[in-house]
C-alpha atoms as a PDB file:
ATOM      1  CA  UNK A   1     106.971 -85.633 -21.361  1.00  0.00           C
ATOM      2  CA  UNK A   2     107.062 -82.062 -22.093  1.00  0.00           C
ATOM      3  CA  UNK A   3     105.073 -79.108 -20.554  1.00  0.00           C
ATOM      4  CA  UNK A   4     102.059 -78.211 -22.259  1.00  0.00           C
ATOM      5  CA  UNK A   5     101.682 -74.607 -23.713  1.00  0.00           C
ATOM      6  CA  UNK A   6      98.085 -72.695 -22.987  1.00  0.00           C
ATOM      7  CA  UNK A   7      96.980 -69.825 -23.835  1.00  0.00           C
ATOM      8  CA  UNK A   8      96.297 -67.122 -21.492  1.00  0.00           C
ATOM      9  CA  UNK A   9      92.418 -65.153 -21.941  1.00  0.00           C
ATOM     10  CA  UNK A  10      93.202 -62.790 -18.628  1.00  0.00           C
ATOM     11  CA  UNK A  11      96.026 -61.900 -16.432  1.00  0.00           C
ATOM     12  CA  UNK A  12      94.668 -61.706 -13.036  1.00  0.00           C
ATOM     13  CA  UNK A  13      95.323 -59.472  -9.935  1.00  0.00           C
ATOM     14  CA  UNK A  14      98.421 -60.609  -7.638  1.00  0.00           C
ATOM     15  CA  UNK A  15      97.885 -63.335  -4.690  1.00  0.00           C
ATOM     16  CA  UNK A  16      99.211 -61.433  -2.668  1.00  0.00           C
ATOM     17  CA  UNK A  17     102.982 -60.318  -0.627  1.00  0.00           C
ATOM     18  CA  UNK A  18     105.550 -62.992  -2.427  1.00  0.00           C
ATOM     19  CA  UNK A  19     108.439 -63.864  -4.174  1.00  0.00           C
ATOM     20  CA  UNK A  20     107.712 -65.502  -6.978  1.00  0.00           C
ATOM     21  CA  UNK A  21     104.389 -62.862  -7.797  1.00  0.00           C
ATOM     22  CA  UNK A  22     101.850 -65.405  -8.287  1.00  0.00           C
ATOM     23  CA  UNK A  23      98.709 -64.255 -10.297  1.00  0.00           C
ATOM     24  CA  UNK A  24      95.439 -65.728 -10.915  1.00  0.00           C
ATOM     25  CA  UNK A  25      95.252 -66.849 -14.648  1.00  0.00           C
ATOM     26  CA  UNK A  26      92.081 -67.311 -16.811  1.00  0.00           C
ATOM     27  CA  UNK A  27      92.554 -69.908 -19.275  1.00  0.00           C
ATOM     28  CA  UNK A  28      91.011 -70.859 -22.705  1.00  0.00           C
ATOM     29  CA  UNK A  29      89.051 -74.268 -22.637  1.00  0.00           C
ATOM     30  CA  UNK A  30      86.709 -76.266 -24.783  1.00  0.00           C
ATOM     31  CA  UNK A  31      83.240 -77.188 -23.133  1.00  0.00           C
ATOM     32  CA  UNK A  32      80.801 -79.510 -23.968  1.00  0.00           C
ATOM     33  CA  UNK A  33      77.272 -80.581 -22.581  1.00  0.00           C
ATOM     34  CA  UNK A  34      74.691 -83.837 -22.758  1.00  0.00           C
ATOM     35  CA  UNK A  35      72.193 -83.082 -25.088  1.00  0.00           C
ATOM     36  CA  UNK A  36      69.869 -84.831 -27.076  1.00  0.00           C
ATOM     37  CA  UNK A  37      72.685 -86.090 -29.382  1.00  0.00           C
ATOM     38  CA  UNK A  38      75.169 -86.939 -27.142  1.00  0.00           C
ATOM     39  CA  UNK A  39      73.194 -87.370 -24.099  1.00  0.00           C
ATOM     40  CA  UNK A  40      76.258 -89.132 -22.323  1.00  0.00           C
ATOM     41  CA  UNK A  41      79.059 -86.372 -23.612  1.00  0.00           C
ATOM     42  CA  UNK A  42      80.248 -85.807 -20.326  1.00  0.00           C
ATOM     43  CA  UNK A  43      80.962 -89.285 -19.044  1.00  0.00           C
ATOM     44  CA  UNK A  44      82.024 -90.166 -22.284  1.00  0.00           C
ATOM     45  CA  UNK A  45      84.630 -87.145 -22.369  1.00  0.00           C
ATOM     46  CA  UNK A  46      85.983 -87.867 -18.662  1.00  0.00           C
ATOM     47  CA  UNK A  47      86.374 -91.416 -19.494  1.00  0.00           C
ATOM     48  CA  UNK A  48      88.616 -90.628 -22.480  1.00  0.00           C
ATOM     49  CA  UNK A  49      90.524 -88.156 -20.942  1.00  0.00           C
ATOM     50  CA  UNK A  50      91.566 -90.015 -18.051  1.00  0.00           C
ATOM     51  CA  UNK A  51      92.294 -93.285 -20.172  1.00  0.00           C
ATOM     52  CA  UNK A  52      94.289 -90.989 -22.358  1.00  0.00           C
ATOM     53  CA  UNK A  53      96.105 -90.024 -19.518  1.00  0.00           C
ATOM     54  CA  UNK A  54      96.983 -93.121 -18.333  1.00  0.00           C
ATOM     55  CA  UNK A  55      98.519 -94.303 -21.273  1.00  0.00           C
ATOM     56  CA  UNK A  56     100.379 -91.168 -21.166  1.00  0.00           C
ATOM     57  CA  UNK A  57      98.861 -89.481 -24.268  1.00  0.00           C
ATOM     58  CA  UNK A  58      99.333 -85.922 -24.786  1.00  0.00           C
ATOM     59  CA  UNK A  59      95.636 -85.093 -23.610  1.00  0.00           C
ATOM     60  CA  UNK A  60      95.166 -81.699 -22.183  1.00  0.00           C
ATOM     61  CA  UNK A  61      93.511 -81.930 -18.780  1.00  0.00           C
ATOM     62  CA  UNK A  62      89.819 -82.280 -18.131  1.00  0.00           C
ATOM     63  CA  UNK A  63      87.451 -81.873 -15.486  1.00  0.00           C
ATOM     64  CA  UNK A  64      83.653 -80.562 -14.890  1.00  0.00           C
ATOM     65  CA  UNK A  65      82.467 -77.158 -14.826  1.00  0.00           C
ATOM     66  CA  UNK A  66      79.408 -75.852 -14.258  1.00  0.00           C
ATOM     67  CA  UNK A  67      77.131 -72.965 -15.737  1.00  0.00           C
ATOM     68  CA  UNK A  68      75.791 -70.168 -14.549  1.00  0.00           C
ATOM     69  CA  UNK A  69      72.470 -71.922 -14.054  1.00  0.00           C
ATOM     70  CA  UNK A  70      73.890 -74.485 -12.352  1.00  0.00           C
ATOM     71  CA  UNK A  71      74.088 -77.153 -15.586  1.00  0.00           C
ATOM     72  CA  UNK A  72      77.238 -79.293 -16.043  1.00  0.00           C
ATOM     73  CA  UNK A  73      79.862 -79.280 -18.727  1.00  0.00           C
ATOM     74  CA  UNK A  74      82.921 -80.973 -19.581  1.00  0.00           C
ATOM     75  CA  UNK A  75      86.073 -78.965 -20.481  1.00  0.00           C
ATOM     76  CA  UNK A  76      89.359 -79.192 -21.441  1.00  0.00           C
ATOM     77  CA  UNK A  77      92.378 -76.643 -21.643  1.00  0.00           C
ATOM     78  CA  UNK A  78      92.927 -75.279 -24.931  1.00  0.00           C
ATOM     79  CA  UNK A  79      96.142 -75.935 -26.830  1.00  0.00           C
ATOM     80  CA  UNK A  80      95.684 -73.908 -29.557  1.00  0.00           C
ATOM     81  CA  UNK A  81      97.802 -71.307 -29.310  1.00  0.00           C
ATOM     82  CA  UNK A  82      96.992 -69.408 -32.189  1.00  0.00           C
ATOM     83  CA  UNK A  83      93.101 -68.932 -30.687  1.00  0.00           C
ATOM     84  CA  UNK A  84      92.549 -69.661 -34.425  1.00  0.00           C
ATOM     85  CA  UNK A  85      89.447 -72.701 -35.337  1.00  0.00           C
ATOM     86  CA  UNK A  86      90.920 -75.646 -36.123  1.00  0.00           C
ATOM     87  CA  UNK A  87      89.796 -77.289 -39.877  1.00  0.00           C
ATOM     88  CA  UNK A  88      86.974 -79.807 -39.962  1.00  0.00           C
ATOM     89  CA  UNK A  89      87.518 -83.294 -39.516  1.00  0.00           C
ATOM     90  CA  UNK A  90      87.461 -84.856 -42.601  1.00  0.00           C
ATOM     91  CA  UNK A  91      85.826 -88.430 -40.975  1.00  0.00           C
ATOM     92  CA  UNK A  92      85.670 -90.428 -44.478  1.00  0.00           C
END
Protein backbone atom coordinates (compact mmCIF):
# COMPACT_ATOMS: atom_id res chain seq x y z
CA UNK A 1 0.00 0.00 0.00
CA UNK A 2 1.37 3.33 -0.57
CA UNK A 3 2.28 6.15 1.93
CA UNK A 4 -0.28 8.57 2.54
CA UNK A 5 0.39 12.33 1.71
CA UNK A 6 -0.74 15.08 4.59
CA UNK A 7 -0.59 18.26 4.68
CA UNK A 8 1.54 20.14 6.96
CA UNK A 9 -0.41 23.42 9.11
CA UNK A 10 3.09 24.16 11.21
CA UNK A 11 6.65 23.22 11.13
CA UNK A 12 7.69 22.81 14.61
CA UNK A 13 10.92 23.56 16.63
CA UNK A 14 13.75 20.71 16.42
CA UNK A 15 13.70 17.58 18.99
CA UNK A 16 16.63 18.13 19.74
CA UNK A 17 20.86 17.10 18.94
CA UNK A 18 20.34 14.39 15.88
CA UNK A 19 20.93 13.13 12.68
CA UNK A 20 18.10 12.84 10.95
CA UNK A 21 16.65 16.62 12.47
CA UNK A 22 13.43 15.47 13.67
CA UNK A 23 10.73 18.25 14.13
CA UNK A 24 7.45 18.34 15.70
CA UNK A 25 4.73 18.60 12.92
CA UNK A 26 1.15 20.03 13.25
CA UNK A 27 -1.13 18.36 11.01
CA UNK A 28 -4.53 19.16 9.32
CA UNK A 29 -7.47 16.87 10.57
CA UNK A 30 -11.21 16.64 10.36
CA UNK A 31 -13.11 16.57 13.83
CA UNK A 32 -16.35 15.68 14.69
CA UNK A 33 -18.51 15.58 17.99
CA UNK A 34 -21.93 13.72 19.44
CA UNK A 35 -24.56 16.02 19.24
CA UNK A 36 -28.08 15.96 19.15
CA UNK A 37 -28.03 14.56 15.56
CA UNK A 38 -25.51 12.21 15.70
CA UNK A 39 -25.39 11.59 19.30
CA UNK A 40 -23.17 8.37 18.70
CA UNK A 41 -20.64 10.18 15.97
CA UNK A 42 -17.75 9.21 17.76
CA UNK A 43 -18.23 5.50 18.24
CA UNK A 44 -19.71 5.36 15.05
CA UNK A 45 -16.53 7.09 13.38
CA UNK A 46 -13.91 4.80 15.37
CA UNK A 47 -15.80 1.81 14.43
CA UNK A 48 -15.54 2.63 10.71
CA UNK A 49 -12.20 3.62 10.73
CA UNK A 50 -10.79 0.70 12.27
CA UNK A 51 -13.04 -1.76 10.12
CA UNK A 52 -11.78 0.22 7.20
CA UNK A 53 -8.51 -0.49 8.25
CA UNK A 54 -8.74 -3.90 8.56
CA UNK A 55 -9.88 -4.57 5.30
CA UNK A 56 -7.05 -2.53 4.25
CA UNK A 57 -8.98 0.48 2.84
CA UNK A 58 -7.24 3.60 2.20
CA UNK A 59 -8.71 5.29 5.47
CA UNK A 60 -6.62 7.99 6.92
CA UNK A 61 -5.98 7.31 10.60
CA UNK A 62 -8.31 8.14 13.44
CA UNK A 63 -8.28 8.52 16.99
CA UNK A 64 -9.91 10.86 19.88
CA UNK A 65 -9.05 14.25 20.74
CA UNK A 66 -10.19 16.33 23.14
CA UNK A 67 -11.18 20.15 23.48
CA UNK A 68 -10.09 22.71 25.30
CA UNK A 69 -12.93 22.22 27.76
CA UNK A 70 -12.25 18.92 28.13
CA UNK A 71 -15.18 17.53 25.47
CA UNK A 72 -14.31 14.66 23.08
CA UNK A 73 -13.99 14.57 19.34
CA UNK A 74 -13.19 12.24 16.71
CA UNK A 75 -10.57 13.15 14.05
CA UNK A 76 -8.97 12.06 11.22
CA UNK A 77 -5.79 13.26 9.19
CA UNK A 78 -6.58 15.30 6.32
CA UNK A 79 -5.74 14.16 2.80
CA UNK A 80 -6.58 16.96 1.02
CA UNK A 81 -3.75 18.40 -0.10
CA UNK A 82 -4.98 21.26 -1.78
CA UNK A 83 -6.58 22.62 1.86
CA UNK A 84 -9.37 23.36 -0.69
CA UNK A 85 -13.45 22.10 0.53
CA UNK A 86 -14.29 19.24 -1.06
CA UNK A 87 -17.91 19.39 -3.27
CA UNK A 88 -21.09 18.23 -1.58
CA UNK A 89 -22.15 14.83 -1.64
CA UNK A 90 -24.64 14.46 -4.01
CA UNK A 91 -26.58 11.40 -1.77
CA UNK A 92 -29.58 10.81 -4.41
Amino acid sequence: MPSALYRIEFLGRHLGVGVAGSRYVYLSAVAKENGPSAPYCIPNELICGELGRFLRLPVPPVGIVTQAGGNPMVASLDFNLTGNSLPPVNVN
